[in-house]
PDB file of N, CA and C in Angstrom:
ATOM      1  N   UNK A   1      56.638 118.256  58.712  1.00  0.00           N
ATOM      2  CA  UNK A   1      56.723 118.069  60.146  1.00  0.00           C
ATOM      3  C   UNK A   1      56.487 119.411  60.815  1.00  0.00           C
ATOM      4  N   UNK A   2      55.449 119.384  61.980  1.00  0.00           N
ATOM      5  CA  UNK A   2      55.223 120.719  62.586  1.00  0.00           C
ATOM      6  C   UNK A   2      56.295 120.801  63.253  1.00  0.00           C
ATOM      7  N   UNK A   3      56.228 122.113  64.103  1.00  0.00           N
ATOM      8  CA  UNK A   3      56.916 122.689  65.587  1.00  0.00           C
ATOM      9  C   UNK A   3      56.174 122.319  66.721  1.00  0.00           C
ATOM     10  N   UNK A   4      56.790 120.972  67.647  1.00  0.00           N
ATOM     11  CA  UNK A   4      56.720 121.159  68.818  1.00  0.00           C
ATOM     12  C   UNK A   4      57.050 121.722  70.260  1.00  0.00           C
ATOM     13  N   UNK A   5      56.528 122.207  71.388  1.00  0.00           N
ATOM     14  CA  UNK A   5      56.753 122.400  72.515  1.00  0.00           C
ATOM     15  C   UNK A   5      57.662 120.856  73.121  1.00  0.00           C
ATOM     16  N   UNK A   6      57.688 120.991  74.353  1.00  0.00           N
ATOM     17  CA  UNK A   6      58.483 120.525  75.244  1.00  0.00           C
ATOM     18  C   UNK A   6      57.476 119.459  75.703  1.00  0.00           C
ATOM     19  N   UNK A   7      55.911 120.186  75.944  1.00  0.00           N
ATOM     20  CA  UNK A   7      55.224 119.137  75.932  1.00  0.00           C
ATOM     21  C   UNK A   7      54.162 117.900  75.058  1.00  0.00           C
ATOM     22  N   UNK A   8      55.179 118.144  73.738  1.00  0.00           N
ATOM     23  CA  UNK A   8      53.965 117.734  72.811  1.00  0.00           C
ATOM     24  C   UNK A   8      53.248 118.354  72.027  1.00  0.00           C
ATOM     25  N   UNK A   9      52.751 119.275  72.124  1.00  0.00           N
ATOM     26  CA  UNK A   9      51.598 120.347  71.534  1.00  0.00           C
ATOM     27  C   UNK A   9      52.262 120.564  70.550  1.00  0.00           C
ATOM     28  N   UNK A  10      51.092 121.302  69.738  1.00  0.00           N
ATOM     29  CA  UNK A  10      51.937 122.065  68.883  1.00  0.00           C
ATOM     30  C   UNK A  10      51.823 123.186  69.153  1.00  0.00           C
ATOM     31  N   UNK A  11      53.111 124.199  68.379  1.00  0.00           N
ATOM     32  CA  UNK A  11      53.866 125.145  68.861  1.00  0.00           C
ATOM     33  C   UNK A  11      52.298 126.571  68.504  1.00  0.00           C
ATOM     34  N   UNK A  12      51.684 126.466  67.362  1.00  0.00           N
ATOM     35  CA  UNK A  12      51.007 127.446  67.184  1.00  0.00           C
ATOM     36  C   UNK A  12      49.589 127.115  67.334  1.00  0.00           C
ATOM     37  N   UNK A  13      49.055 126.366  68.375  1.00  0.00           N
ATOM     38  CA  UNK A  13      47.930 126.021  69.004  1.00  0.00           C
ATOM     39  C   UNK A  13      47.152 126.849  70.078  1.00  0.00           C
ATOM     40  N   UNK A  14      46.525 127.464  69.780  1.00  0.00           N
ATOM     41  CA  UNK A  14      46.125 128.380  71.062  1.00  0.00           C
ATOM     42  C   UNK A  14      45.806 127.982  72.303  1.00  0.00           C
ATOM     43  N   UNK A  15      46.125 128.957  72.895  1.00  0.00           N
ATOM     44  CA  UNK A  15      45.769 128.360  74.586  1.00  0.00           C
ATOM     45  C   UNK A  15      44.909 128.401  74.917  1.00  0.00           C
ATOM     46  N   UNK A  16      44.508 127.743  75.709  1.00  0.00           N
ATOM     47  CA  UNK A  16      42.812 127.926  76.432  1.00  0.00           C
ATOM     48  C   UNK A  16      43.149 128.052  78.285  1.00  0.00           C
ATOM     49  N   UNK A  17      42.573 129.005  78.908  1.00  0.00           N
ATOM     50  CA  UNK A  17      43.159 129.168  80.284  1.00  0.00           C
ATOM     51  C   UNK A  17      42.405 128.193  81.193  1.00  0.00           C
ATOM     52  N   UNK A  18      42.536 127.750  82.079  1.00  0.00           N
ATOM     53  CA  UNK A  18      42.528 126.346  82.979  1.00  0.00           C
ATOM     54  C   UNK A  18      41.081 126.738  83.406  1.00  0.00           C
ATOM     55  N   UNK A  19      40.671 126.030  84.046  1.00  0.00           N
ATOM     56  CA  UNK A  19      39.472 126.446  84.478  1.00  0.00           C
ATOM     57  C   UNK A  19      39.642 126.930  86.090  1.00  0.00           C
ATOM     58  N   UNK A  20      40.361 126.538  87.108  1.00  0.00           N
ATOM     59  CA  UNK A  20      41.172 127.410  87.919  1.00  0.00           C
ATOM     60  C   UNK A  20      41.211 128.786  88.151  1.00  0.00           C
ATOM     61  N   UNK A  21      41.949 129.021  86.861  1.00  0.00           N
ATOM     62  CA  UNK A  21      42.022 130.659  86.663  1.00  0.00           C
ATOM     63  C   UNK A  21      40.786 131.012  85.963  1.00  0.00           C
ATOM     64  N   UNK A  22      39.817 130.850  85.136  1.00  0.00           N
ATOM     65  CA  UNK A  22      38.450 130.875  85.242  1.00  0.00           C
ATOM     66  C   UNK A  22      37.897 131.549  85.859  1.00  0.00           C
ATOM     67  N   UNK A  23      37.675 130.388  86.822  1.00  0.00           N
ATOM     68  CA  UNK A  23      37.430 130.604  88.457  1.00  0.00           C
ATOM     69  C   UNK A  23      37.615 131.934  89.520  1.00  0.00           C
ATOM     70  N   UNK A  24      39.096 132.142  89.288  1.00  0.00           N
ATOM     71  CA  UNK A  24      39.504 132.968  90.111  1.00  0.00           C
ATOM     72  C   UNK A  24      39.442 134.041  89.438  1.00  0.00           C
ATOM     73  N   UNK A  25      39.388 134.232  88.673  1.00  0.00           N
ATOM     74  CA  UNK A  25      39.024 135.430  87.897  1.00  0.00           C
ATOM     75  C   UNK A  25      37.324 136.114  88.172  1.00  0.00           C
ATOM     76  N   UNK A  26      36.495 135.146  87.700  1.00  0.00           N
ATOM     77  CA  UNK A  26      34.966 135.107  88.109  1.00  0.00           C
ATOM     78  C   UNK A  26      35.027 135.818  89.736  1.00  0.00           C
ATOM     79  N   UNK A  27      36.267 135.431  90.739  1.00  0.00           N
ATOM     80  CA  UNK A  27      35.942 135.032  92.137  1.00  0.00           C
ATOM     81  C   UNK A  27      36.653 136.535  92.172  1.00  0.00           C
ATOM     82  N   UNK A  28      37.432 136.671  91.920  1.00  0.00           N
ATOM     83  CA  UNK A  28      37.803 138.563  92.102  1.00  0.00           C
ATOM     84  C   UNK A  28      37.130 139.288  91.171  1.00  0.00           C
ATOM     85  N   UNK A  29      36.353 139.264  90.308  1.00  0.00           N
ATOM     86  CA  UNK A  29      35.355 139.902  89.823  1.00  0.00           C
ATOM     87  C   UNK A  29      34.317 140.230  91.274  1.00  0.00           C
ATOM     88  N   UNK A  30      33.556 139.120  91.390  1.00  0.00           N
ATOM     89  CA  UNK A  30      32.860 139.634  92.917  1.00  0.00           C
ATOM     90  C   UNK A  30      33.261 140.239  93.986  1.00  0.00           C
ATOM     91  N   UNK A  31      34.533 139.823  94.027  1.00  0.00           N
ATOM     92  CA  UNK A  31      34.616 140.246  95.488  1.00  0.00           C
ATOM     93  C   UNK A  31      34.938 141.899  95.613  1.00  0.00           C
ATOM     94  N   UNK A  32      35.579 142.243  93.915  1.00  0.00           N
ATOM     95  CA  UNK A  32      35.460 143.731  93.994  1.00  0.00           C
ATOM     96  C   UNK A  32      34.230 144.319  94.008  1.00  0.00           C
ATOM     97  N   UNK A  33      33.367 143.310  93.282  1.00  0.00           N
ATOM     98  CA  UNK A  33      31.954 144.467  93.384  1.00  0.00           C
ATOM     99  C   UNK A  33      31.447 144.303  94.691  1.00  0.00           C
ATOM    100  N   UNK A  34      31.699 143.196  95.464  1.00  0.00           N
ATOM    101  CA  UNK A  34      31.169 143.010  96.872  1.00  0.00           C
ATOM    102  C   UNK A  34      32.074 143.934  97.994  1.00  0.00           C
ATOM    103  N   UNK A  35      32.785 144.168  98.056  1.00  0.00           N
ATOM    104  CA  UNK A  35      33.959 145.247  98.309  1.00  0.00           C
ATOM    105  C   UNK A  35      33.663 146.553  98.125  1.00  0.00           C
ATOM    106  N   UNK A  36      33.049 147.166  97.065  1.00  0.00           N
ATOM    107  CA  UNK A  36      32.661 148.578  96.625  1.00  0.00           C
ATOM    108  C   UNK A  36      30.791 148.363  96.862  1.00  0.00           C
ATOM    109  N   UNK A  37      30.433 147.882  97.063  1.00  0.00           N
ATOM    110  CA  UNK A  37      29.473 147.601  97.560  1.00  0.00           C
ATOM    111  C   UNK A  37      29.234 147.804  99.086  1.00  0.00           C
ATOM    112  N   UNK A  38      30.006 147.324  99.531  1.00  0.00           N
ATOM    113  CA  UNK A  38      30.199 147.226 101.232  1.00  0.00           C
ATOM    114  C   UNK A  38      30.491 148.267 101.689  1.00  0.00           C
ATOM    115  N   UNK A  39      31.500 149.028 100.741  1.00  0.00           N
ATOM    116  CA  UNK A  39      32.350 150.033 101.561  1.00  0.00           C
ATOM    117  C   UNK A  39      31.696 151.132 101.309  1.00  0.00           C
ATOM    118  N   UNK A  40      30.354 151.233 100.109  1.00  0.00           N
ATOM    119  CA  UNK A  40      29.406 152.596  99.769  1.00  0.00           C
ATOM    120  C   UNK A  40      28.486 152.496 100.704  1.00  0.00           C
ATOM    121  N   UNK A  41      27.506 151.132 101.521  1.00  0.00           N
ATOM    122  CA  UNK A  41      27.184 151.172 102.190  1.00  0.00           C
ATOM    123  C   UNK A  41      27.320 151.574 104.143  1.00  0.00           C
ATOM    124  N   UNK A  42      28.530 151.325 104.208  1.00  0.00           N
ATOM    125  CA  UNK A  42      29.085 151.028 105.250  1.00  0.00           C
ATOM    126  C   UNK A  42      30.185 151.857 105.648  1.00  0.00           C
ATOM    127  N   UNK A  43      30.306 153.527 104.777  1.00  0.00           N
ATOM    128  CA  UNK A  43      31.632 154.505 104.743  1.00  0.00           C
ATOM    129  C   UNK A  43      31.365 154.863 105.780  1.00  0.00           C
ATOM    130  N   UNK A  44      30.380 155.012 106.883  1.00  0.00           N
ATOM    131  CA  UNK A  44      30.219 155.799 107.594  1.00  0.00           C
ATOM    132  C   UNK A  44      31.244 155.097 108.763  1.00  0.00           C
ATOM    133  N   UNK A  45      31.022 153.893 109.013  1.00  0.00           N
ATOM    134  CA  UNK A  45      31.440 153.013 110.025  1.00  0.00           C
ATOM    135  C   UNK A  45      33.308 152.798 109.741  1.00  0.00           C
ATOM    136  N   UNK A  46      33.481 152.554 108.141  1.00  0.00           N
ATOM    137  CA  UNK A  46      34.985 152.371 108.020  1.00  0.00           C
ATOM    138  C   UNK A  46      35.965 153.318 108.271  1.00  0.00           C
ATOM    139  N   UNK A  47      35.528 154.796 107.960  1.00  0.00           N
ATOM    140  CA  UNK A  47      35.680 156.181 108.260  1.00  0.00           C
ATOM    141  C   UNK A  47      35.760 156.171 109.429  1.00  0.00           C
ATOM    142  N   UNK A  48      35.281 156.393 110.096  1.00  0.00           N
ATOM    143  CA  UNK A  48      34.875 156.362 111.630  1.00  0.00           C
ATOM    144  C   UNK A  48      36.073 155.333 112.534  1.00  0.00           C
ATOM    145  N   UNK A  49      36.351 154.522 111.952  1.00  0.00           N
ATOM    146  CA  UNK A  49      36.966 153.184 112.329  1.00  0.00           C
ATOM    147  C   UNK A  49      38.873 153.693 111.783  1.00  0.00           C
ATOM    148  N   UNK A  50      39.044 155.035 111.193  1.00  0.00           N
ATOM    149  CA  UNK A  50      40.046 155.276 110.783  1.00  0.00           C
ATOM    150  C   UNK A  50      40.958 156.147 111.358  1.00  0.00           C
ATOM    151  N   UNK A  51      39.666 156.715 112.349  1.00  0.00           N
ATOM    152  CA  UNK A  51      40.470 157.501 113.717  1.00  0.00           C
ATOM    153  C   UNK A  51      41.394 156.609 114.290  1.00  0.00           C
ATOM    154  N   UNK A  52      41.029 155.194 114.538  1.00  0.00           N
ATOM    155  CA  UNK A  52      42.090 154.946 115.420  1.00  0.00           C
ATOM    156  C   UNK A  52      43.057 154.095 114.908  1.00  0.00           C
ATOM    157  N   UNK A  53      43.278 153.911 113.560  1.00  0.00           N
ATOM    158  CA  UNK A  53      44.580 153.599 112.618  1.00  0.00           C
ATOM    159  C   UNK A  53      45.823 154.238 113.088  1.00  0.00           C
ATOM    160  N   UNK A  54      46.119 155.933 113.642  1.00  0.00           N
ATOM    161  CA  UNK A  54      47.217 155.442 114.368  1.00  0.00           C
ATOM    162  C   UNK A  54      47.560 155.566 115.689  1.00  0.00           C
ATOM    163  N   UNK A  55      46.853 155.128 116.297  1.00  0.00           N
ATOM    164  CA  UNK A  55      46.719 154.700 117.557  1.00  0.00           C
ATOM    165  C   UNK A  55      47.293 153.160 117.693  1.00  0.00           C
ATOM    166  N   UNK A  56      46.489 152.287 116.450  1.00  0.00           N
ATOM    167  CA  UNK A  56      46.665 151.116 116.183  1.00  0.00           C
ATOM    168  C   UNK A  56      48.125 151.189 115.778  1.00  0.00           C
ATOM    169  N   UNK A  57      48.598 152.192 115.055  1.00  0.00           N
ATOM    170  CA  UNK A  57      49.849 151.624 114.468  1.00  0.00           C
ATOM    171  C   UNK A  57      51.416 151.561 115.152  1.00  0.00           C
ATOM    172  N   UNK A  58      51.269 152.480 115.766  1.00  0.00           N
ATOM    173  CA  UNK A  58      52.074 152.409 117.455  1.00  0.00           C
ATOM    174  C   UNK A  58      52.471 151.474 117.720  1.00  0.00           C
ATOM    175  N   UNK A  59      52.048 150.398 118.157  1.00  0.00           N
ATOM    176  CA  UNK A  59      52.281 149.385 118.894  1.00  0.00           C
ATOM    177  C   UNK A  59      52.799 148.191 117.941  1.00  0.00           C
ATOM    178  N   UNK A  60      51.862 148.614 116.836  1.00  0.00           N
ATOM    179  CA  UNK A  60      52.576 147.129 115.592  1.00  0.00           C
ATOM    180  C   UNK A  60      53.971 147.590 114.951  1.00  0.00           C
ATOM    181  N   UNK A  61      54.279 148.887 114.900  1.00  0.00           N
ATOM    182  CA  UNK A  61      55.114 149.625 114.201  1.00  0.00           C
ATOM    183  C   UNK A  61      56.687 149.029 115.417  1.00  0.00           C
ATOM    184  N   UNK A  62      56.066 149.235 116.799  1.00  0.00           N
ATOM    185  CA  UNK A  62      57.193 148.935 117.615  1.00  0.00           C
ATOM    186  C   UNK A  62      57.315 147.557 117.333  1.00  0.00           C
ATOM    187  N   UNK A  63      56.233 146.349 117.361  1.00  0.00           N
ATOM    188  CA  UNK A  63      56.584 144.932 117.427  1.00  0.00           C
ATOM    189  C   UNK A  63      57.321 144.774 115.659  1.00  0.00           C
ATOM    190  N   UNK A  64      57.145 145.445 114.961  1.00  0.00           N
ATOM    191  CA  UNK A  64      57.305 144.956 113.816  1.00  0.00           C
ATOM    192  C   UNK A  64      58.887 145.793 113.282  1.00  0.00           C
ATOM    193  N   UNK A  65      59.113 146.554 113.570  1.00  0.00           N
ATOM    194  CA  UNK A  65      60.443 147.342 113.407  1.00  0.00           C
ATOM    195  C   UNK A  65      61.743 147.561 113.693  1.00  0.00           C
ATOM    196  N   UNK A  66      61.038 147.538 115.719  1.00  0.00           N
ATOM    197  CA  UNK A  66      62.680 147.342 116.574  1.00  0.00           C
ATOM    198  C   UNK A  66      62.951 145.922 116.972  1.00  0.00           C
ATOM    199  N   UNK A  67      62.182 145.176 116.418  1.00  0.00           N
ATOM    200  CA  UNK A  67      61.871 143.377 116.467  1.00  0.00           C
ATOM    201  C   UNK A  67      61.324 142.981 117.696  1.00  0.00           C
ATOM    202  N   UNK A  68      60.331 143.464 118.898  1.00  0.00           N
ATOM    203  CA  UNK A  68      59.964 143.248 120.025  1.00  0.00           C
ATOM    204  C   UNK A  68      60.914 143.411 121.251  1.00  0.00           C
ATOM    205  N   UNK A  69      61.157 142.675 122.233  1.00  0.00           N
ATOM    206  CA  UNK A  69      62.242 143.257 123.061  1.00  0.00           C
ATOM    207  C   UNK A  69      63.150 141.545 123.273  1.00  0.00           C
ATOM    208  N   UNK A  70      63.324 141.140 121.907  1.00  0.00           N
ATOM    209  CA  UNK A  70      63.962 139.903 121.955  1.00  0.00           C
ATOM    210  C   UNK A  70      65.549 140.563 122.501  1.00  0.00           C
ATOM    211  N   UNK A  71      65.933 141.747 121.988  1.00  0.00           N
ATOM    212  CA  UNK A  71      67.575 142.563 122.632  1.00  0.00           C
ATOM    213  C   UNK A  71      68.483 141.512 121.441  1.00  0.00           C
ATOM    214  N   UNK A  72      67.793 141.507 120.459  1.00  0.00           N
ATOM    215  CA  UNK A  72      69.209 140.886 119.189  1.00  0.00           C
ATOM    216  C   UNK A  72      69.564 142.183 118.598  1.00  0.00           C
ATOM    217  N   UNK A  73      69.762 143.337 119.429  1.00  0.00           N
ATOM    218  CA  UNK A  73      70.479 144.135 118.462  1.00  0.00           C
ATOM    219  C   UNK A  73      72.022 143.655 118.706  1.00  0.00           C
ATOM    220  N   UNK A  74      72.464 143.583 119.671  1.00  0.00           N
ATOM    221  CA  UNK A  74      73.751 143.589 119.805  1.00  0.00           C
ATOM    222  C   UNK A  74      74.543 142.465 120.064  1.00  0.00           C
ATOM    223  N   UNK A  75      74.011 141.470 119.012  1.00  0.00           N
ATOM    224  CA  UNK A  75      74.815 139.986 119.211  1.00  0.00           C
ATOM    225  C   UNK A  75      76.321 139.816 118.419  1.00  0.00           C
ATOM    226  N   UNK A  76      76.628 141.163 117.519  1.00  0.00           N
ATOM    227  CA  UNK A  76      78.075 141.260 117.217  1.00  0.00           C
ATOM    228  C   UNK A  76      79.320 142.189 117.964  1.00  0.00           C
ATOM    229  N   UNK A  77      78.575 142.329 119.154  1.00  0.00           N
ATOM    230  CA  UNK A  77      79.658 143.005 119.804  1.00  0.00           C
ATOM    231  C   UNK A  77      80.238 141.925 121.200  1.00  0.00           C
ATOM    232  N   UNK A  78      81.235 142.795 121.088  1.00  0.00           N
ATOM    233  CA  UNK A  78      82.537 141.328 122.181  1.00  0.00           C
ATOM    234  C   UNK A  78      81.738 141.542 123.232  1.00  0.00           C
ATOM    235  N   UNK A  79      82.301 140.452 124.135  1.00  0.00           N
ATOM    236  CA  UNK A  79      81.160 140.318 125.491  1.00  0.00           C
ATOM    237  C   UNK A  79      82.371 140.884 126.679  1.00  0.00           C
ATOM    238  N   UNK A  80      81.536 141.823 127.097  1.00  0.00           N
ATOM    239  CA  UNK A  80      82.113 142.568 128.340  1.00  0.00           C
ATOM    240  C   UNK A  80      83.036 142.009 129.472  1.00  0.00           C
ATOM    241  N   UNK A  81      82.344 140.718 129.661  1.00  0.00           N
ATOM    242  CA  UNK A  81      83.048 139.858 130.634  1.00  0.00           C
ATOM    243  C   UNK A  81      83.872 139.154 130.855  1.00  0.00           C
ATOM    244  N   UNK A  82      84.909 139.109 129.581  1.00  0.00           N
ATOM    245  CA  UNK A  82      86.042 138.683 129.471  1.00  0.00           C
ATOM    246  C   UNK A  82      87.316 139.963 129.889  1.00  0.00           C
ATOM    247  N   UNK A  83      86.799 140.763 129.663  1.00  0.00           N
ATOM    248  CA  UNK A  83      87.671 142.505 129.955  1.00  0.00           C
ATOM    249  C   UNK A  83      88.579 142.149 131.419  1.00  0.00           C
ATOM    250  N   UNK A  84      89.321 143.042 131.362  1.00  0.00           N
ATOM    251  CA  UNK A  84      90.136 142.974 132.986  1.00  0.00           C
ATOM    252  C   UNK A  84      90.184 144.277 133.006  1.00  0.00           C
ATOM    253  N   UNK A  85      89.873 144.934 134.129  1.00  0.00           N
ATOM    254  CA  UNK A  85      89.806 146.668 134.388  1.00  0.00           C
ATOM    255  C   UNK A  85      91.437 146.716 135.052  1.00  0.00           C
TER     256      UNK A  85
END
């Protein structure tokens, strides 16, 4: 009697990878050479385009950090308006 898996197989059967991953493998193969391709042609423009990275980053750095001006910093502190001076 062999060794089975969980699904049936047997235990020392080699795998064969899906055709899926195949695929996607084949598909990031290109897109790096299409990628280093692009970017040997086209350094002049991406370069150029890098001056204003932080200019750009300013503004996303504020929406993305101090959380926009939703003002949830201070939803654990007591509320003022119950106080008596």
């Amino acid at each position: 009697m062999s060794a089975q898996d969980h699904f049936g197989r047997q235990a020392d059967a080699p795998r064969v990878a899906s055709p899926k991953f195949r695929a996607g493998i084949v598909f990031l193969g290109f897109a790096v050479i299409a990628g280093a391709l692009l970017f040997t042609e086209h350094r002049a423009h991406v370069l150029g385009a890098l001056v204003w990275l932080p200019l750009l980053a300013c503004p996303l750095m504020h929406l993305f950090m101090h959380g926009g001006h939703g003002h949830r910093g201070g939803e654990n502190q007591p509320n003022d308006q119950g106080r008596q001076s």
